[in-house]
C-alpha atoms as a PDB file:
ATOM      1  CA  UNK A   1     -25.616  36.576 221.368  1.00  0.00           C
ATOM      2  CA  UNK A   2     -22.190  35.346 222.849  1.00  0.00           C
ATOM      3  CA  UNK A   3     -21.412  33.414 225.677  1.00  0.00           C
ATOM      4  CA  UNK A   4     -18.978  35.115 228.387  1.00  0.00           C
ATOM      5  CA  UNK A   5     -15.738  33.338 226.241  1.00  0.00           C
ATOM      6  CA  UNK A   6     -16.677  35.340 222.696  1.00  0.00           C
ATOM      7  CA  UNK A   7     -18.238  32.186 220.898  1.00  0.00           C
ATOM      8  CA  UNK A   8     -21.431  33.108 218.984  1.00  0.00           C
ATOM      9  CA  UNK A   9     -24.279  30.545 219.179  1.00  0.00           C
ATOM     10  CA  UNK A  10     -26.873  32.914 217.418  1.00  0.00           C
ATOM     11  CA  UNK A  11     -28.037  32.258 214.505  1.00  0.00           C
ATOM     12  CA  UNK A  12     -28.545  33.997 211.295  1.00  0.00           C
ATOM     13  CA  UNK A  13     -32.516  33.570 211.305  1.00  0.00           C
ATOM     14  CA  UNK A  14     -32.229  36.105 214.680  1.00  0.00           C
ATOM     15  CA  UNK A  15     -32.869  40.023 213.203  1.00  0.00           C
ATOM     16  CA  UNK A  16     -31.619  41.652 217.077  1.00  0.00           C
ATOM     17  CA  UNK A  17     -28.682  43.711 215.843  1.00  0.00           C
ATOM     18  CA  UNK A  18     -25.233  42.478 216.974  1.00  0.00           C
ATOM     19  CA  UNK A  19     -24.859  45.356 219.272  1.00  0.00           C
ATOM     20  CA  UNK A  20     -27.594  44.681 221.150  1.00  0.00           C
ATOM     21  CA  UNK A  21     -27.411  40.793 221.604  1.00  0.00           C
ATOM     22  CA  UNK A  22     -24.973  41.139 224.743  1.00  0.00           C
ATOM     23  CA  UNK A  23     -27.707  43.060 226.151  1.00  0.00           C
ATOM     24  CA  UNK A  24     -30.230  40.651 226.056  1.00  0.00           C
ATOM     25  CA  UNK A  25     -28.415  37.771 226.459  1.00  0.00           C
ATOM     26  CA  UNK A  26     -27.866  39.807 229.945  1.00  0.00           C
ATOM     27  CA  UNK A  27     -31.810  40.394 230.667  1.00  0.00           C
ATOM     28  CA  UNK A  28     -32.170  36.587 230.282  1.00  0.00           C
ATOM     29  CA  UNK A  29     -28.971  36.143 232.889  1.00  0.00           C
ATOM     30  CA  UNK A  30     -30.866  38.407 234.897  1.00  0.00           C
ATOM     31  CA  UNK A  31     -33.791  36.695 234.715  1.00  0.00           C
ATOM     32  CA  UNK A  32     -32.649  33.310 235.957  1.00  0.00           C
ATOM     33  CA  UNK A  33     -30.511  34.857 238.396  1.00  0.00           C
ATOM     34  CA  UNK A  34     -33.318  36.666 239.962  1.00  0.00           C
ATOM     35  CA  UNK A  35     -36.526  33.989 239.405  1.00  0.00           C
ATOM     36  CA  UNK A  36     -34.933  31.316 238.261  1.00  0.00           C
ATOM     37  CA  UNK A  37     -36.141  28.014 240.327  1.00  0.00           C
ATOM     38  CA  UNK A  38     -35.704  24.774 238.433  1.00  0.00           C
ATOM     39  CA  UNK A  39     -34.815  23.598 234.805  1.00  0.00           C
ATOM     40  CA  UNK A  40     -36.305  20.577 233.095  1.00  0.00           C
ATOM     41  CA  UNK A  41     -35.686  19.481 229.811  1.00  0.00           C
ATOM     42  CA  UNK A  42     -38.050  17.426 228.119  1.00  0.00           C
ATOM     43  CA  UNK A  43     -36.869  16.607 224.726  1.00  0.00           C
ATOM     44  CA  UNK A  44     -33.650  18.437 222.972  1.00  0.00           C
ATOM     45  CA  UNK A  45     -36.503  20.842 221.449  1.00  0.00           C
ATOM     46  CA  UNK A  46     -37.936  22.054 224.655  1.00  0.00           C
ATOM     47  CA  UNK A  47     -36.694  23.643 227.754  1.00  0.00           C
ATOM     48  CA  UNK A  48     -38.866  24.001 230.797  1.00  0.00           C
ATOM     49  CA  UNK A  49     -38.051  26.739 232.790  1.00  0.00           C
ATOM     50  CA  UNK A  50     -39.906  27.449 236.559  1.00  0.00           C
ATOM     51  CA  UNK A  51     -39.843  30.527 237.851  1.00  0.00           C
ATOM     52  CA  UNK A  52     -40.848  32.433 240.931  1.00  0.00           C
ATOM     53  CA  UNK A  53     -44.435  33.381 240.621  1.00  0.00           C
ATOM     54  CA  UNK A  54     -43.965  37.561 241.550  1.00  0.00           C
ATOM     55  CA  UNK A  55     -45.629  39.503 239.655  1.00  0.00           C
ATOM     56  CA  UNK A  56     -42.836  41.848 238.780  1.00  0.00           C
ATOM     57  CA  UNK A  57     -41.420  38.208 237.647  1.00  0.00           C
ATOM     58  CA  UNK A  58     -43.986  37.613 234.932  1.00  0.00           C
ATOM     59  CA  UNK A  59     -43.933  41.110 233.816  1.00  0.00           C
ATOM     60  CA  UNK A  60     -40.722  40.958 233.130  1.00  0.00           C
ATOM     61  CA  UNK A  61     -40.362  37.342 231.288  1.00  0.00           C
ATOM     62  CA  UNK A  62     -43.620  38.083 229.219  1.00  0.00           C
ATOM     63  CA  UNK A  63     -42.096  41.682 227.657  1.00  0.00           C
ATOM     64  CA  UNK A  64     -38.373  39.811 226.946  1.00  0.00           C
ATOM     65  CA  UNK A  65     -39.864  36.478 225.747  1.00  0.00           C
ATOM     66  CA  UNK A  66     -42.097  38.907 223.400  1.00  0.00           C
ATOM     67  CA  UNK A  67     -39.223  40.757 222.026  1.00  0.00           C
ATOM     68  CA  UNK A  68     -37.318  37.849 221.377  1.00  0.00           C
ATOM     69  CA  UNK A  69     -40.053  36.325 219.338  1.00  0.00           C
ATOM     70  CA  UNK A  70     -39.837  39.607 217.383  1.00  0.00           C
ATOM     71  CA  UNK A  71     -36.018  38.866 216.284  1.00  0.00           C
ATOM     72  CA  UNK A  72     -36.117  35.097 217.139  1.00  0.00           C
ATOM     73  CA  UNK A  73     -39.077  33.715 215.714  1.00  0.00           C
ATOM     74  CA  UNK A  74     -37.866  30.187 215.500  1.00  0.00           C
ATOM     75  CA  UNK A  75     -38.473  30.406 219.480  1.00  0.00           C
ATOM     76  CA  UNK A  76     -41.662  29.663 220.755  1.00  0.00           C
ATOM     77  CA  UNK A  77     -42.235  30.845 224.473  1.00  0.00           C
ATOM     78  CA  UNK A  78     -45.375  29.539 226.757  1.00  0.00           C
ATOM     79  CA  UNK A  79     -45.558  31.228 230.263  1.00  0.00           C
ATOM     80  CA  UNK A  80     -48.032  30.078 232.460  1.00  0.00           C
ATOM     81  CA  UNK A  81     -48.936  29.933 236.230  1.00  0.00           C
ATOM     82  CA  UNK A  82     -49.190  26.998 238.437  1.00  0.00           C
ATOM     83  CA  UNK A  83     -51.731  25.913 240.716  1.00  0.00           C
ATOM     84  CA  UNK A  84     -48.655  27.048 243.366  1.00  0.00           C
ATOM     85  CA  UNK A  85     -48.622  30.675 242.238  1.00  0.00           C
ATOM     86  CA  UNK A  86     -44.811  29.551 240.475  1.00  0.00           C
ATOM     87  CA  UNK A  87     -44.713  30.082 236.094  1.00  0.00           C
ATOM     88  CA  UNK A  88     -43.577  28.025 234.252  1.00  0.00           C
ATOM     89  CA  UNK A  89     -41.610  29.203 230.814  1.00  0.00           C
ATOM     90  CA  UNK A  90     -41.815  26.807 228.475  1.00  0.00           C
ATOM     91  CA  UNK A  91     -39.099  27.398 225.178  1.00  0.00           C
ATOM     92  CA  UNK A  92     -39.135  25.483 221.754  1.00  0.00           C
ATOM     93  CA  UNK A  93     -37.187  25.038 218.942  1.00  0.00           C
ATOM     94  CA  UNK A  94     -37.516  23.089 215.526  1.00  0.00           C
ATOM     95  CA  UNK A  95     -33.992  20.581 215.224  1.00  0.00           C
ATOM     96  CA  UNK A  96     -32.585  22.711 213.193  1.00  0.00           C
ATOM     97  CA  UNK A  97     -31.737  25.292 216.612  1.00  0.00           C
ATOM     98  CA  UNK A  98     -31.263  23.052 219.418  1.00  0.00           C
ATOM     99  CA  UNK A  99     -28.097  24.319 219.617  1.00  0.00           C
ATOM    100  CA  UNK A 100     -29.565  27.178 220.721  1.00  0.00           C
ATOM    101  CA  UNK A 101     -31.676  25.656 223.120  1.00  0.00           C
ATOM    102  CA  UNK A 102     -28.154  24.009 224.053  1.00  0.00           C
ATOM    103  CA  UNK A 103     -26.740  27.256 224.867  1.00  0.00           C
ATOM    104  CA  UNK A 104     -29.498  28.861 226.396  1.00  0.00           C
ATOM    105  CA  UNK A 105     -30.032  25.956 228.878  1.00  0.00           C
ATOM    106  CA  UNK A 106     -26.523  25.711 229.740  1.00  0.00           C
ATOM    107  CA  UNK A 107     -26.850  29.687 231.453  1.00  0.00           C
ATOM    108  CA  UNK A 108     -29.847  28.661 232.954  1.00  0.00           C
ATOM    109  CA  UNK A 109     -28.623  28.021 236.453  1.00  0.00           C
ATOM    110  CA  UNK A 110     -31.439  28.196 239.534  1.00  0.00           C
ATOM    111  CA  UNK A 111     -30.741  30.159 242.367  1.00  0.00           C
ATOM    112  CA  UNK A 112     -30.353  27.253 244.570  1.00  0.00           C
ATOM    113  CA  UNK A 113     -27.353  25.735 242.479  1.00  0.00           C
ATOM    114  CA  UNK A 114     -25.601  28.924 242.917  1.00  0.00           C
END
């Protein structure tokens, strides 16, 4: 994946071929644009993401944080439900891909701060 300047921040543990990183790096963009309520960050390993609780919502953050598992699997992704009805999405990363974690956070933007 690249950020909207050209700089890569993807690893070379990800398997999603280069061609089609731009297009998930937009499904995630979509994602926070869309559902996207509040950002927490823990620790520099974990990045707590709240979402809006729709069902179309989940649907769609359980089949992209599934595939990128599949090519990412230093991520680890828990999506849950709150007693409110909101998720929560929950990322991880060992050290060595905070920077990852860096970047990712740093498009995560809730609809509110737009």
């Amino acid at each position: 994946m690249s950020d909207e300047h050209g700089s890569s921040w993807v690893p070379d543990a990800c398997t999603l071929p280069t061609t089609q990183r731009p297009l998930r790096l937009a499904e995630f963009d979509t994602l926070f644009r869309d559902a996207l309520l509040a950002v927490d960050r823990p620790s520099a390993r974990h990045l707590r993401l709240r979402l809006d609780g729709a069902g179309h919502v989940e649907r769609t953050a359980r089949d992209l944080t599934a595939r990128e598992s599949a090519c990412c699997a230093f991520f680890t992704f828990d999506l849950a439900r709150t007693d409110d009805g909101a998720l929560t999405l929950d990322i991880r990363v060992p050290t060595a891909h905070t920077d990852v974690l860096d970047a990712l956070a740093a498009r995560a933007v809730p609809r509110r701060d737009r």
